[in-house]
N, C-alpha and C. Protein backbone atom coordinates (compact mmCIF):
# COMPACT_ATOMS: atom_id res chain seq x y z
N UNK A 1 13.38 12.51 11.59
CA UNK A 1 13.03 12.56 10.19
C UNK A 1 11.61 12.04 9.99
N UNK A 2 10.86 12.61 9.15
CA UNK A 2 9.33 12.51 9.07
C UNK A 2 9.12 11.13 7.90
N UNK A 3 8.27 10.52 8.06
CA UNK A 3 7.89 9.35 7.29
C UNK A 3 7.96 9.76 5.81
N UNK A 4 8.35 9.20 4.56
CA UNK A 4 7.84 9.66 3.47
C UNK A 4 6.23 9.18 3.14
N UNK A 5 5.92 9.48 2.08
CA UNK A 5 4.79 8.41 1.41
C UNK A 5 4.74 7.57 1.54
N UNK A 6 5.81 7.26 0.90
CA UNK A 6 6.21 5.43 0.10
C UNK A 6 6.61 4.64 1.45
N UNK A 7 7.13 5.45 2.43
CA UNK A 7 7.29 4.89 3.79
C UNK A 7 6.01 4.03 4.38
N UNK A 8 5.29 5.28 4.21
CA UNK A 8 4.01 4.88 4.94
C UNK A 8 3.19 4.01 3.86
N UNK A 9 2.96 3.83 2.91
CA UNK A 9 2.11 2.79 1.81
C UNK A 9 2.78 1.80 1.90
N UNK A 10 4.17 1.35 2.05
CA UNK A 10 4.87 0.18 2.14
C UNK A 10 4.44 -0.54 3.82
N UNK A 11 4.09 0.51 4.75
CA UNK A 11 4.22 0.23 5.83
C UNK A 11 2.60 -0.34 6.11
N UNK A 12 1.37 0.28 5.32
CA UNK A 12 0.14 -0.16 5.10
C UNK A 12 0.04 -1.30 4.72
N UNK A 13 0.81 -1.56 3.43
CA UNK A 13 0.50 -2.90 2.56
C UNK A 13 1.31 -3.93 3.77
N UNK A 14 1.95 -3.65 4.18
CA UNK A 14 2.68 -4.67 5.13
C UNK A 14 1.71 -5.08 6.44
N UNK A 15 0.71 -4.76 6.40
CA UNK A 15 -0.46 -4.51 8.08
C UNK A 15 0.46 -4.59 8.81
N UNK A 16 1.16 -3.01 8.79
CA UNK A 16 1.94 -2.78 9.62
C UNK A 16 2.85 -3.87 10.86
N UNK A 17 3.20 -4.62 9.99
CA UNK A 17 4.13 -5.86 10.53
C UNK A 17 5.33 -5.60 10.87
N UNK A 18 6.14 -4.58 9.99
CA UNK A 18 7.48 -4.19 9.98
C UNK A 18 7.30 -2.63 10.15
N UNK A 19 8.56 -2.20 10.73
CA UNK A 19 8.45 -1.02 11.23
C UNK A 19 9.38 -0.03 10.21
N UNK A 20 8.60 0.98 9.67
CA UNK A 20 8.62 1.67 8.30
C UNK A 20 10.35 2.71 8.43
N UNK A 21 10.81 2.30 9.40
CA UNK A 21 12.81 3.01 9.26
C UNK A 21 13.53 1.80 9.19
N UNK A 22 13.78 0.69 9.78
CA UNK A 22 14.58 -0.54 9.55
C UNK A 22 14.38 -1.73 8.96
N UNK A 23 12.68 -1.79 9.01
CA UNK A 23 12.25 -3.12 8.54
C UNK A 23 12.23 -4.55 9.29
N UNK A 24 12.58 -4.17 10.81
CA UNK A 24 12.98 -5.22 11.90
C UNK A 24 11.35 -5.50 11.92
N UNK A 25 10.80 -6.45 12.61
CA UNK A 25 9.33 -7.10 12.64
C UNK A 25 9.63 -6.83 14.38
N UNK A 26 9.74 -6.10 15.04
CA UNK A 26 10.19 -5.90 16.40
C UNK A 26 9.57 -4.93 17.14
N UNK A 27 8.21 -4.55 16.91
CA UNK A 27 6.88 -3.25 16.71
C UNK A 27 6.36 -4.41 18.23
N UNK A 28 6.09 -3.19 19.59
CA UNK A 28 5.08 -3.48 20.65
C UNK A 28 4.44 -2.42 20.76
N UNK A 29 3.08 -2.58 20.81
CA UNK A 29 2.38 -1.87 21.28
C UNK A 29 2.98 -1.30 22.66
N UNK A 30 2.33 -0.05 22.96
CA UNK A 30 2.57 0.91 24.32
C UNK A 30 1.22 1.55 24.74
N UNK A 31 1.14 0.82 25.67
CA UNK A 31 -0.25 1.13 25.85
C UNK A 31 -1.63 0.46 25.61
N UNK A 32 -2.33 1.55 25.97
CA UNK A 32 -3.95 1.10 25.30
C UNK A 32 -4.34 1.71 23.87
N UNK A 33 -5.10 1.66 23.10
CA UNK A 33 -5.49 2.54 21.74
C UNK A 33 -6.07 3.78 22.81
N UNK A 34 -6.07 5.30 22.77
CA UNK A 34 -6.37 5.96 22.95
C UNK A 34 -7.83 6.82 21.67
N UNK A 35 -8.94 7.04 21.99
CA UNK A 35 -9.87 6.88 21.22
C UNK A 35 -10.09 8.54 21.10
N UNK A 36 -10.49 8.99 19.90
CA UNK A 36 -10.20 10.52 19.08
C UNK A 36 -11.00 10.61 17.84
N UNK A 37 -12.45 10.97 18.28
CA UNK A 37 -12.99 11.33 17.12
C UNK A 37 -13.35 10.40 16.11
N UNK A 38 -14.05 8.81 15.76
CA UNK A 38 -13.74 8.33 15.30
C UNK A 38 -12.56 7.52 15.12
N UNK A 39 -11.77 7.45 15.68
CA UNK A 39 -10.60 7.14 15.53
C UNK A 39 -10.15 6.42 16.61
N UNK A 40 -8.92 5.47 16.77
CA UNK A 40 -8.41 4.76 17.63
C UNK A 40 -6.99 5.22 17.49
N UNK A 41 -6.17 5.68 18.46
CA UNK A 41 -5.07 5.89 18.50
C UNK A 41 -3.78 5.05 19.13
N UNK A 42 -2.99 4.32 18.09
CA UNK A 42 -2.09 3.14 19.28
C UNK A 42 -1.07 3.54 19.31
N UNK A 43 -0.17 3.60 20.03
CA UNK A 43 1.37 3.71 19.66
C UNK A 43 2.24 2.99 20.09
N UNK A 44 3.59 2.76 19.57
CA UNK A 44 4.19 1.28 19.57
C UNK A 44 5.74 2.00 19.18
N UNK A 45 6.47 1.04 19.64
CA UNK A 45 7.87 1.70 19.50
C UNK A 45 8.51 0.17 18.65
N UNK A 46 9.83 0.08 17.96
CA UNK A 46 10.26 -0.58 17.45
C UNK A 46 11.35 -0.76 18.22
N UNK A 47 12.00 -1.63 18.83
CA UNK A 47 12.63 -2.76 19.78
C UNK A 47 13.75 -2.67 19.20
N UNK A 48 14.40 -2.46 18.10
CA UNK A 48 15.66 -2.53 16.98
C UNK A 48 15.77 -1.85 17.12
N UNK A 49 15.16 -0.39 16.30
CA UNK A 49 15.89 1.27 16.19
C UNK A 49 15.18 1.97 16.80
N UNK A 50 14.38 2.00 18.27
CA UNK A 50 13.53 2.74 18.99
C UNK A 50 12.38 3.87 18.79
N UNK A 51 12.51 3.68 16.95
CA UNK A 51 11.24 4.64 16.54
C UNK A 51 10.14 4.41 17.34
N UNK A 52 9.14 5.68 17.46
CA UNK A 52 7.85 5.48 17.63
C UNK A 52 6.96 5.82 16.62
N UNK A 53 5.71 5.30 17.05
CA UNK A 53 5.43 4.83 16.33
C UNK A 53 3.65 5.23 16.54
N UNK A 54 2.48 6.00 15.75
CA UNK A 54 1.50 5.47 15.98
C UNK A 54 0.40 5.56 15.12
N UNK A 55 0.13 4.36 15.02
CA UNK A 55 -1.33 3.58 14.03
C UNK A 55 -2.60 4.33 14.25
N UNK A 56 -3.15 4.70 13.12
CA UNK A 56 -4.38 5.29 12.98
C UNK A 56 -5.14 4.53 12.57
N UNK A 57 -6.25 4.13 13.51
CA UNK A 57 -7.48 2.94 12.97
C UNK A 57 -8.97 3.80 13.21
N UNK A 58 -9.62 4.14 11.93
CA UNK A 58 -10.78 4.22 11.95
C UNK A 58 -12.04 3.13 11.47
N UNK A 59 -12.80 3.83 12.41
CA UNK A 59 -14.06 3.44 11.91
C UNK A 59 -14.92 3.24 10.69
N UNK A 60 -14.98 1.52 10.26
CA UNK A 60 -15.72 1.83 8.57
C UNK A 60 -16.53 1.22 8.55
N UNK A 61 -16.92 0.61 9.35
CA UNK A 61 -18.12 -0.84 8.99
C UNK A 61 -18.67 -0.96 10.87
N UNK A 62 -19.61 -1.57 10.65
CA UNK A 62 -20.37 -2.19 12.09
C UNK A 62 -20.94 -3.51 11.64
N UNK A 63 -21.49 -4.51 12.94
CA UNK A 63 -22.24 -5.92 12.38
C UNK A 63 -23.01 -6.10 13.89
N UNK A 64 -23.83 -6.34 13.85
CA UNK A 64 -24.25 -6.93 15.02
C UNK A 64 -23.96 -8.80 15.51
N UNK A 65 -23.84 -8.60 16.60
CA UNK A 65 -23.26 -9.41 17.60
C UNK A 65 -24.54 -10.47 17.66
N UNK A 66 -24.25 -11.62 17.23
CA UNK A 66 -25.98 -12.86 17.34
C UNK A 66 -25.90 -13.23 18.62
N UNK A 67 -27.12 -13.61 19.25
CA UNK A 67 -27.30 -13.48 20.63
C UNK A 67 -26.38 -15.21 20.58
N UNK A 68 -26.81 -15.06 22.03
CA UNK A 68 -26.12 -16.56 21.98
C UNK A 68 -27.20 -17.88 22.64
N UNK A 69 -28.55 -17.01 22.40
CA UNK A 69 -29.61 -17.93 22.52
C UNK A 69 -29.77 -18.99 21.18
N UNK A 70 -30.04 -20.18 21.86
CA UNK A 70 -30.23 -20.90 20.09
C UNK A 70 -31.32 -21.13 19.57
């Protein structure tokens, strides 16, 4: 069964803490982020009801790194 909306906005506002079919806090990563265009790809299964699972993290901001000379 496919995520609804409200699945997924509940599952945003939560920074994805809880896993958007049971609500168990029981989410591991699998893997490395796999990288796509802008984009970071993770996926993670839930430990309770074995959904998978995967997080879309893009790119919005940059900062540079201060040297570490003083």
């Amino acid at each position: 069964m496919a995520l609804t909306t409200e699945q997924k906005v509940e599952y945003l506002l939560q920074d994805g803490r809880y896993c958007p079919y049971c609500g168990s806090d029981e989410l591991q990563s699998i893997g490395t982020g796999e990288y796509e265009y802008m984009s970071v790809l993770q996926k993670s299964i839930c430990l309770q009801c074995g959904k998978r699972l995967i997080d879309i993290y893009r790119l919005h901001d940059i900062e540079e790194i201060p040297d570490d000379k003083g």
